[in-house]
C-alpha atoms as a PDB file:
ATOM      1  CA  UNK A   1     136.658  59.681  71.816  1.00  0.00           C
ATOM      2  CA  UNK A   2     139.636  58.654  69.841  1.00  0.00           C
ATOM      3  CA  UNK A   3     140.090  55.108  67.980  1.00  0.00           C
ATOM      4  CA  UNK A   4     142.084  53.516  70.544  1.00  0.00           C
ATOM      5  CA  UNK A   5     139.975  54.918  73.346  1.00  0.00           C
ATOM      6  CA  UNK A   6     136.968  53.938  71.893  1.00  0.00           C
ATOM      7  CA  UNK A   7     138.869  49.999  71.473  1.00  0.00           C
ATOM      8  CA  UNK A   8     139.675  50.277  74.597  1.00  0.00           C
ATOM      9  CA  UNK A   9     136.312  51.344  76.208  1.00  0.00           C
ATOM     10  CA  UNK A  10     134.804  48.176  74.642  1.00  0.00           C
ATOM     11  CA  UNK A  11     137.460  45.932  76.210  1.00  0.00           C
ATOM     12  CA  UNK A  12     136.815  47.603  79.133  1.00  0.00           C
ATOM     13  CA  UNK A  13     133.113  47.151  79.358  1.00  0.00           C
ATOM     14  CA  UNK A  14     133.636  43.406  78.555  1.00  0.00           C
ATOM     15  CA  UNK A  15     135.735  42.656  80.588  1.00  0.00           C
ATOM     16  CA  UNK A  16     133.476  44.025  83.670  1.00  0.00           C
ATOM     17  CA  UNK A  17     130.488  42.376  82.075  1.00  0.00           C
ATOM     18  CA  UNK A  18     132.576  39.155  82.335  1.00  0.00           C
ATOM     19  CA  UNK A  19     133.721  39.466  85.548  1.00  0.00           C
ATOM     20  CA  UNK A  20     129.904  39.847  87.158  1.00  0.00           C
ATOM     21  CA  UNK A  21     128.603  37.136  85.539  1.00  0.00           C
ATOM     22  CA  UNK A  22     131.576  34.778  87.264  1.00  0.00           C
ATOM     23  CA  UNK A  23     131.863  36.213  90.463  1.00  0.00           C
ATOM     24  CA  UNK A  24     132.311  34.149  93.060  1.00  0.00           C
ATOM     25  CA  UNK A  25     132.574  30.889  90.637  1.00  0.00           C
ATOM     26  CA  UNK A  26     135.975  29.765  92.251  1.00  0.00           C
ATOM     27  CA  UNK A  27     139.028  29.136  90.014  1.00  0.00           C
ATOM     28  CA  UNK A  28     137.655  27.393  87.071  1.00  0.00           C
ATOM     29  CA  UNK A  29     135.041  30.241  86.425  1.00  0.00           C
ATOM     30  CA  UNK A  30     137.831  32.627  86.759  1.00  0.00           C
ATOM     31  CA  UNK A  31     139.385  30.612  84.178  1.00  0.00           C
ATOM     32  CA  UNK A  32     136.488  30.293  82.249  1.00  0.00           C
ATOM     33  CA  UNK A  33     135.896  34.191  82.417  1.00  0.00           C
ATOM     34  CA  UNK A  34     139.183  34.750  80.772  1.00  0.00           C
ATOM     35  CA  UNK A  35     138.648  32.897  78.185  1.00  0.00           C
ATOM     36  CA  UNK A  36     135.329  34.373  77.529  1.00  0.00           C
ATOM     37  CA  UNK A  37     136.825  37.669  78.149  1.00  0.00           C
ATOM     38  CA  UNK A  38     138.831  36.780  75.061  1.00  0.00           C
ATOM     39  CA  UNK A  39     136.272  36.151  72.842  1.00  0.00           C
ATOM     40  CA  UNK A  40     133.859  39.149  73.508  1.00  0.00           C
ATOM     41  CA  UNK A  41     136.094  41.390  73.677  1.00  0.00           C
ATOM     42  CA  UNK A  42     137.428  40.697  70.093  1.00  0.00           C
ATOM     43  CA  UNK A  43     133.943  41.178  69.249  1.00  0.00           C
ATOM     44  CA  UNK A  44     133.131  44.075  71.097  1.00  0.00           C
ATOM     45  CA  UNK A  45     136.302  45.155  69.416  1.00  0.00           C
ATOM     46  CA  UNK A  46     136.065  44.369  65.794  1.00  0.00           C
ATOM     47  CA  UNK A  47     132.610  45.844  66.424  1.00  0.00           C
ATOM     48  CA  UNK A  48     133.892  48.955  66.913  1.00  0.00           C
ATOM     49  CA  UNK A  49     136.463  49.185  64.393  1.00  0.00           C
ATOM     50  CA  UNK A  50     133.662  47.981  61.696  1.00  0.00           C
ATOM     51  CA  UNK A  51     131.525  51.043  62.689  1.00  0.00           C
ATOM     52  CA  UNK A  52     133.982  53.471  62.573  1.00  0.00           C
ATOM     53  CA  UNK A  53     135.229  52.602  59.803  1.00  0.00           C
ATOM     54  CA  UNK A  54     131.794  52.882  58.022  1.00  0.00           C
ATOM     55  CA  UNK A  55     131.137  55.858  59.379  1.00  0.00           C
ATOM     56  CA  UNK A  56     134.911  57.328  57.997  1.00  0.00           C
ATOM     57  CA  UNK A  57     134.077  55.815  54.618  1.00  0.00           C
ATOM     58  CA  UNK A  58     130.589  57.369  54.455  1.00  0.00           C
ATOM     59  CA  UNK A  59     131.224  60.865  56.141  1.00  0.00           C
ATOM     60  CA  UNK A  60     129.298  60.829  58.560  1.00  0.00           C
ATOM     61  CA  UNK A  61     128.920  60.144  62.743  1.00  0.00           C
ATOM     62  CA  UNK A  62     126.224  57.044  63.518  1.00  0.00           C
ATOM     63  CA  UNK A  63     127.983  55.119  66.082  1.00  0.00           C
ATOM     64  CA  UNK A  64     127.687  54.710  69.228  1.00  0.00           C
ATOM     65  CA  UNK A  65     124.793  53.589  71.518  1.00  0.00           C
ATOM     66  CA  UNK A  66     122.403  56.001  73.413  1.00  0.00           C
ATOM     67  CA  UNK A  67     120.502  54.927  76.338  1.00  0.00           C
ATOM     68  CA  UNK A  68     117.548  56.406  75.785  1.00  0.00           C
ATOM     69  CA  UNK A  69     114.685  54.192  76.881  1.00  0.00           C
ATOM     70  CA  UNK A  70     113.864  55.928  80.060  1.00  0.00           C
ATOM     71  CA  UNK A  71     113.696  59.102  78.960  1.00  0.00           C
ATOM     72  CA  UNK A  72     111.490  58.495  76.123  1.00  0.00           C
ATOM     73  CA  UNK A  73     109.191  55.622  77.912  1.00  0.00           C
ATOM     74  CA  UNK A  74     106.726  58.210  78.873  1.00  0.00           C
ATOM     75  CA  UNK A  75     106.723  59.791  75.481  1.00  0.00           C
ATOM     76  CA  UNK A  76     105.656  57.232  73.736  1.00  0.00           C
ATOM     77  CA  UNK A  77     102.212  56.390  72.835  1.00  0.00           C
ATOM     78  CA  UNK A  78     102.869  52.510  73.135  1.00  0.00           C
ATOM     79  CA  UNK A  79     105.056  53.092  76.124  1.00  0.00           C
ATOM     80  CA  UNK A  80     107.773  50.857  75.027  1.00  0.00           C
ATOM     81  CA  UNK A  81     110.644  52.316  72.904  1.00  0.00           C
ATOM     82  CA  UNK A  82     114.030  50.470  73.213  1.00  0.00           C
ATOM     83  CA  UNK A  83     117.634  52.157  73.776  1.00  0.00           C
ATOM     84  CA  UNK A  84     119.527  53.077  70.282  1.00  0.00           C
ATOM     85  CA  UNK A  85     121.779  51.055  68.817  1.00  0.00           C
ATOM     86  CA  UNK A  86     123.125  51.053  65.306  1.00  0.00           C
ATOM     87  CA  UNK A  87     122.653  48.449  62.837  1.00  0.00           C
ATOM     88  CA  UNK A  88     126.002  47.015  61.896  1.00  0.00           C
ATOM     89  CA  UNK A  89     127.230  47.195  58.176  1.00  0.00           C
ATOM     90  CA  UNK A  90     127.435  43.062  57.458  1.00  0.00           C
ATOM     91  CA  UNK A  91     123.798  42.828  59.199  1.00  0.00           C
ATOM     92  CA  UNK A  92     122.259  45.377  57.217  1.00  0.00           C
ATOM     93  CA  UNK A  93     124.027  43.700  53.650  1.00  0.00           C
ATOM     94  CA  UNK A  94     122.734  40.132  54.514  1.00  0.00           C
ATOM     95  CA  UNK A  95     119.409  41.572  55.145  1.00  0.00           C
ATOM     96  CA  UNK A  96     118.990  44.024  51.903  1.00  0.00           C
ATOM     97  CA  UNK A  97     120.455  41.384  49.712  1.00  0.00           C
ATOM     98  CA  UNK A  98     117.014  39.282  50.744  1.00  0.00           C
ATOM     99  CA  UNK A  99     114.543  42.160  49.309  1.00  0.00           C
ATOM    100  CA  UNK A 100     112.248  41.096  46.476  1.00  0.00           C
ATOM    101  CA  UNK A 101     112.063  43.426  43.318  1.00  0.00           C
ATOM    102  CA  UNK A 102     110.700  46.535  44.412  1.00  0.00           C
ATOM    103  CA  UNK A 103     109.508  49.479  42.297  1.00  0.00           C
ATOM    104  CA  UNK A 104     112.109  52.092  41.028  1.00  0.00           C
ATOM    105  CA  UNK A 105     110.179  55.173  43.376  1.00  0.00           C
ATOM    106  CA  UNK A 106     109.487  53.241  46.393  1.00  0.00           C
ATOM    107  CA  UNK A 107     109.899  54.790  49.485  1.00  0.00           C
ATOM    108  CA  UNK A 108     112.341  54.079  51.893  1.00  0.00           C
ATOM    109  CA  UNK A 109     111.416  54.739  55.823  1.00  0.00           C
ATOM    110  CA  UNK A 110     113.049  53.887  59.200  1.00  0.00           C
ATOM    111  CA  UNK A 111     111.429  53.757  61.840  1.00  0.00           C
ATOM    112  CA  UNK A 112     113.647  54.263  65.178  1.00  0.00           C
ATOM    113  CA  UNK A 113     116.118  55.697  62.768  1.00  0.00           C
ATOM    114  CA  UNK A 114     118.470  56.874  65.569  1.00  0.00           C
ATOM    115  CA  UNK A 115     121.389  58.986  63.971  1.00  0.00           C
ATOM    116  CA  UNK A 116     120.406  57.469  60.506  1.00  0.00           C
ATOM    117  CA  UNK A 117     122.715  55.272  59.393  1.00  0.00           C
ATOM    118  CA  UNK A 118     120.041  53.083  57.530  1.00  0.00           C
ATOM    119  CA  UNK A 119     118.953  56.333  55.581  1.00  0.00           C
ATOM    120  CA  UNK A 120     122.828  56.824  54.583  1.00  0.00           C
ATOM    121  CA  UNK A 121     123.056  53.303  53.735  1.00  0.00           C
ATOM    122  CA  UNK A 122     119.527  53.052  52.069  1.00  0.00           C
ATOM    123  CA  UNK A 123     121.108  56.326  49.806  1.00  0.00           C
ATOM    124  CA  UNK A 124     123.930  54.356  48.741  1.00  0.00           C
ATOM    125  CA  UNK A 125     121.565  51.561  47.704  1.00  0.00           C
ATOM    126  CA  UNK A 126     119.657  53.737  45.179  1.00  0.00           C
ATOM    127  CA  UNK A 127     116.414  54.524  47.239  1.00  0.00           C
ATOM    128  CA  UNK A 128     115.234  58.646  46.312  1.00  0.00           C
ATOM    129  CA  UNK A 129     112.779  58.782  48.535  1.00  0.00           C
ATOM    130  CA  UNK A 130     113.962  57.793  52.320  1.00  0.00           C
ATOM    131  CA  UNK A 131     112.713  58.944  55.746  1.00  0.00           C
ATOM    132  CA  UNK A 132     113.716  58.536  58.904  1.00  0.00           C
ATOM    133  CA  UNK A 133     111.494  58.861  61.637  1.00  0.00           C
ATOM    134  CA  UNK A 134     112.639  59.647  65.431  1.00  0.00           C
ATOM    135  CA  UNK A 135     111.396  60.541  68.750  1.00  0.00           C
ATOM    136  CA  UNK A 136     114.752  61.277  70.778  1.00  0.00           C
ATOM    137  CA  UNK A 137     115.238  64.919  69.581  1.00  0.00           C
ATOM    138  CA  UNK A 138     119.667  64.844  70.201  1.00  0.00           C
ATOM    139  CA  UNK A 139     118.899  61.818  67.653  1.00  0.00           C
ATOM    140  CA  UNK A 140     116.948  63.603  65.154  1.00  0.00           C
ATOM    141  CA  UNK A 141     119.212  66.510  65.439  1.00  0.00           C
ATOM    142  CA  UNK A 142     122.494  63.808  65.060  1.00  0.00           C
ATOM    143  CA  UNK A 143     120.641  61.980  61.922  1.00  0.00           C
ATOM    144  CA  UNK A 144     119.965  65.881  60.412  1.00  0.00           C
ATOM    145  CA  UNK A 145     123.649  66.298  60.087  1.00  0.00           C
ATOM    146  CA  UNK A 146     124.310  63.091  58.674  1.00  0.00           C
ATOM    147  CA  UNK A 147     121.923  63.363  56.422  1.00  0.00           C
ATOM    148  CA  UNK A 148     123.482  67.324  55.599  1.00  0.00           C
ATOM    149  CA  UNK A 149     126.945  66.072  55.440  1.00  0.00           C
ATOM    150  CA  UNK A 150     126.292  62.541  53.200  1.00  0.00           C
ATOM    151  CA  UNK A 151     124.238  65.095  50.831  1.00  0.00           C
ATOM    152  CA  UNK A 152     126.938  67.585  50.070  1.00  0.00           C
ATOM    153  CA  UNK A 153     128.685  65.016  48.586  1.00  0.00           C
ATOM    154  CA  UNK A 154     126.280  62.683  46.873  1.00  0.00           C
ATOM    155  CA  UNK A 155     123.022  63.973  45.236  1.00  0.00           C
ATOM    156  CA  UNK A 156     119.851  62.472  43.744  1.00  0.00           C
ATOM    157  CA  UNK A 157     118.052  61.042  46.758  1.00  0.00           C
ATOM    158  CA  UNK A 158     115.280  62.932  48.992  1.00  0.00           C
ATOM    159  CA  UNK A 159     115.927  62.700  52.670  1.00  0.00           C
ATOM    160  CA  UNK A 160     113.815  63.816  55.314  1.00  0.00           C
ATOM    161  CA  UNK A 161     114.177  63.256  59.449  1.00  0.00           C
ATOM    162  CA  UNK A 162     110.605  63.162  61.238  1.00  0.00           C
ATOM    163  CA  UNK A 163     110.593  63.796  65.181  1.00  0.00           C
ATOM    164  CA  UNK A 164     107.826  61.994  65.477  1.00  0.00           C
ATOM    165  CA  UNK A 165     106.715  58.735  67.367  1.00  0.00           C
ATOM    166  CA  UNK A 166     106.182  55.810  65.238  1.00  0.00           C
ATOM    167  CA  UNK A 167     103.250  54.735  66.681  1.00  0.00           C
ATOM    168  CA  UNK A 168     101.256  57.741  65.245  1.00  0.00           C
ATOM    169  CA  UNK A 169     103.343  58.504  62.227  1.00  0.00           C
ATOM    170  CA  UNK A 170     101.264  58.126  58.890  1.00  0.00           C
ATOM    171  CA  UNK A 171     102.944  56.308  56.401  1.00  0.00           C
ATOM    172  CA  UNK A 172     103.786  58.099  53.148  1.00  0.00           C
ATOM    173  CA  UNK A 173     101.549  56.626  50.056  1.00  0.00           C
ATOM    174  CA  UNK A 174     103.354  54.479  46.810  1.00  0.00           C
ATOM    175  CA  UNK A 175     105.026  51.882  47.241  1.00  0.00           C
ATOM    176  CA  UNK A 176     107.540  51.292  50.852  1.00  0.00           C
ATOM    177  CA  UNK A 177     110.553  49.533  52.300  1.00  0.00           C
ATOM    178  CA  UNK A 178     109.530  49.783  55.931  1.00  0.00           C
ATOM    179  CA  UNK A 179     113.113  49.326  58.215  1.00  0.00           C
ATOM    180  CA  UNK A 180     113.015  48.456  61.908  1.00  0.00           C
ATOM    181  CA  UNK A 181     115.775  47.904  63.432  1.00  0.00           C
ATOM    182  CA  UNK A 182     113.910  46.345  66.568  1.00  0.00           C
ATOM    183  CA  UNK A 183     113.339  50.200  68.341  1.00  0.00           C
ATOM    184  CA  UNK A 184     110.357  49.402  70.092  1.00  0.00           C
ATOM    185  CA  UNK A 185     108.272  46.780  71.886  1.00  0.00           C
ATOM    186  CA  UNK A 186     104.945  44.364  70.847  1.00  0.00           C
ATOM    187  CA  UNK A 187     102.561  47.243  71.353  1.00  0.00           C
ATOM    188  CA  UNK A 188     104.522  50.031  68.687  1.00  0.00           C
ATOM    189  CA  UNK A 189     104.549  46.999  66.905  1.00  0.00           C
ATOM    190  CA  UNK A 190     101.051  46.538  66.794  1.00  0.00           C
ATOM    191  CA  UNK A 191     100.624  50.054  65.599  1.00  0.00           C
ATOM    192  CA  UNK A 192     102.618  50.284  62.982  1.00  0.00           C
ATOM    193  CA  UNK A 193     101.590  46.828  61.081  1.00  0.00           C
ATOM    194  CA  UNK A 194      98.061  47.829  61.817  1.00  0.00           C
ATOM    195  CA  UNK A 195      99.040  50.749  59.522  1.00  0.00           C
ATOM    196  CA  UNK A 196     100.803  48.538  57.028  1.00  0.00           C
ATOM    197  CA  UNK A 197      98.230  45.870  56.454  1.00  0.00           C
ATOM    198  CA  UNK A 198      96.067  48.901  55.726  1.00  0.00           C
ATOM    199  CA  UNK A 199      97.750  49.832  52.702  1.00  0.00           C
ATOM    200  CA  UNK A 200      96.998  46.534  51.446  1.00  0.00           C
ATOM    201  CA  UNK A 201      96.074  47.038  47.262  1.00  0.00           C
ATOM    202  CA  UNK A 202      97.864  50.556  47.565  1.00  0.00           C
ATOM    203  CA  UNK A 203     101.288  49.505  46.174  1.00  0.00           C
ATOM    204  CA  UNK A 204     103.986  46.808  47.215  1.00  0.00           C
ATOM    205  CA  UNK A 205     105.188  46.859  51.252  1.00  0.00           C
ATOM    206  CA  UNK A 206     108.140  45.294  52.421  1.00  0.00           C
ATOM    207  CA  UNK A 207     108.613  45.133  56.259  1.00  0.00           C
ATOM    208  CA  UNK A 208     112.832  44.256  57.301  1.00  0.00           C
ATOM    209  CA  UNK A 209     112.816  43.541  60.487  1.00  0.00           C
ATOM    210  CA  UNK A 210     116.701  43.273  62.222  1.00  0.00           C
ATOM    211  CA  UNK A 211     117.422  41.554  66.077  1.00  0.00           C
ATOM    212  CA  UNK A 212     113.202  40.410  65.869  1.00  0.00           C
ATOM    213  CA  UNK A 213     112.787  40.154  69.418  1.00  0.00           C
ATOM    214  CA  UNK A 214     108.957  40.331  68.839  1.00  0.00           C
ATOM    215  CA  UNK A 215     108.151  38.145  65.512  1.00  0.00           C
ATOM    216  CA  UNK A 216     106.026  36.554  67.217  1.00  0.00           C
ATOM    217  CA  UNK A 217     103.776  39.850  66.790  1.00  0.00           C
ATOM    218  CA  UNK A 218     103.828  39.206  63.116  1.00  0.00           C
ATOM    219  CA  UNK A 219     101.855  35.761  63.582  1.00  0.00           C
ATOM    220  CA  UNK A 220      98.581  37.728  63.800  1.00  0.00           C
ATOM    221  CA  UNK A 221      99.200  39.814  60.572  1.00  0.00           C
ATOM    222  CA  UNK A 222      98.500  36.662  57.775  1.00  0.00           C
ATOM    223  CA  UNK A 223      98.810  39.727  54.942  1.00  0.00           C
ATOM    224  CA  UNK A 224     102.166  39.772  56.078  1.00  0.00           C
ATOM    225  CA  UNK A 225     104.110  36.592  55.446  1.00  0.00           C
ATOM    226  CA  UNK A 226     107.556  35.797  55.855  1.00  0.00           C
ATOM    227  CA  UNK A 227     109.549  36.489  52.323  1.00  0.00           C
ATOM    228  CA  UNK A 228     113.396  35.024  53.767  1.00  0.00           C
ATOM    229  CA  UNK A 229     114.238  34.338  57.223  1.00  0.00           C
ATOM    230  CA  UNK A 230     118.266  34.938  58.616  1.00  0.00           C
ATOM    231  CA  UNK A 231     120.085  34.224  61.638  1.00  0.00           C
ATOM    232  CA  UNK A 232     119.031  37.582  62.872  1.00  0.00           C
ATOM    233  CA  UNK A 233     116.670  39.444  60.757  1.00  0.00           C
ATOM    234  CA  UNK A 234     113.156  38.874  59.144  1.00  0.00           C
ATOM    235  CA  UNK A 235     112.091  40.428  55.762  1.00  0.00           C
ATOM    236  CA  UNK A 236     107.755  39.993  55.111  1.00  0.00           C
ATOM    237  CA  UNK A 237     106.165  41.187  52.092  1.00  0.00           C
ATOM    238  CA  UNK A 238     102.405  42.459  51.980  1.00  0.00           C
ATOM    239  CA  UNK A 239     100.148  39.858  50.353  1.00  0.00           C
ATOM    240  CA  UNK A 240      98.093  41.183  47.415  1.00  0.00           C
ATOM    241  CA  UNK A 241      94.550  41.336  48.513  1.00  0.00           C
ATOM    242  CA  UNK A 242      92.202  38.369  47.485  1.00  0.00           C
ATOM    243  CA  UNK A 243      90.315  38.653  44.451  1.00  0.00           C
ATOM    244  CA  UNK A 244      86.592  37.834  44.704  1.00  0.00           C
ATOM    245  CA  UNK A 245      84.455  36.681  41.807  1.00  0.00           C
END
């Protein structure tokens, strides 16, 4: 899909969206739909433009949406993986501008990683050690030529795509930046921050959590407290375990 198609396309879909949600509202919804037309479509737009030109600057091809949550539903352990969808650029930047000091060698994983734009991004940030972990195999097979084509060019960090689900995916020792980009539901959830909280005393965890549809989740993991809170992303650190006397 070219630039302008791709422009277009959004405008498109907007404008569609918009037009259900008024139907049948008489002539000052169809009023009011234009005006909203205007407004998401700009979005949807600039949107678009933003991602592609990321993915020009960077070299490689991570936009675009997959709907994918059908298909994998019955693949997954938990039974609730949600349809792909890139983190944008600005979103990611607020977010990873919120991290507390981590270690020099810590890890880097993301879970849901989709056609890996976090790993690319997390690579430009300095992390050497990043993985990307994904259960749609066209995904892992997009994010393994990403990762190819950002690596001829730049050098120095180890990247490494797992088809795997991240329910049942071990989590590599040292110290982590765990990224979730919200790719599955409260019961994934569960799973993976059951994992976390076990490394408790094994090295520093952070947990950056974009769109947080299920926070809530978080409220019965006390080892993992809120570090900084955004408009639409959550960033936890693992608590040090208590010290007894």
């Amino acid at each position: 899909m070219t630039t302008v198609q791709g422009v277009l396309a959004a405008l498109r879909k907007t404008r569609l969206a918009v037009a259900r949600r008024r139907q049948g509202t008489g002539a000052e919804g169809f009023f009011l739909a234009l005006q909203e037309m205007g407004g998401a479509a700009t979005r949807r737009a600039r949107m678009y433009v933003s991602d592609l030109v990321l993915d020009l600057r960077l070299g490689v091809r991570t936009r675009g949406l997959a709907d994918n949550e059908a298909a994998l539903t019955p693949r997954t352990l938990g039974g609730d993986p949600h349809a792909y969808e890139p983190v944008h650029a600005d979103w990611w930047r607020r977010a990873m501008s919120a991290l507390p000091p981590v270690p020099p060698d810590a890890a880097f994983v993301d879970l849901g990683t989709g056609r890996g734009r976090p790993m690319v991004l997390a690579a430009q940030m300095g992390f050497r050690r990043i993985v990307g972990v994904e259960l749609d195999p066209a995904l892992v097979e997009a994010a393994e030529r990403n990762v190819r084509r950002w690596s001829r060019r730049n050098s120095g960090a180890v990247m490494t795509v797992v088809h795997a689900d991240a329910a049942t995916y071990p989590l590599p020792d040292g110290p982590l930046v765990v990224f979730l980009a919200n790719p599955f539901g409260a019961e994934t959830l569960r799973r993976v921050l059951d994992r976390v909280v076990a490394r408790r005393g094994q090295g520093d965890v952070v947990v950056v959590y974009f769109n947080p549809v299920h926070a809530d989740v978080f409220d019965d993991y006390p080892a993992l407290p809120v570090h900084e809170r955004g408009t639409d992303w959550v960033v936890y650190r693992l608590a040090a375990p208590e010290v007894t006397a």
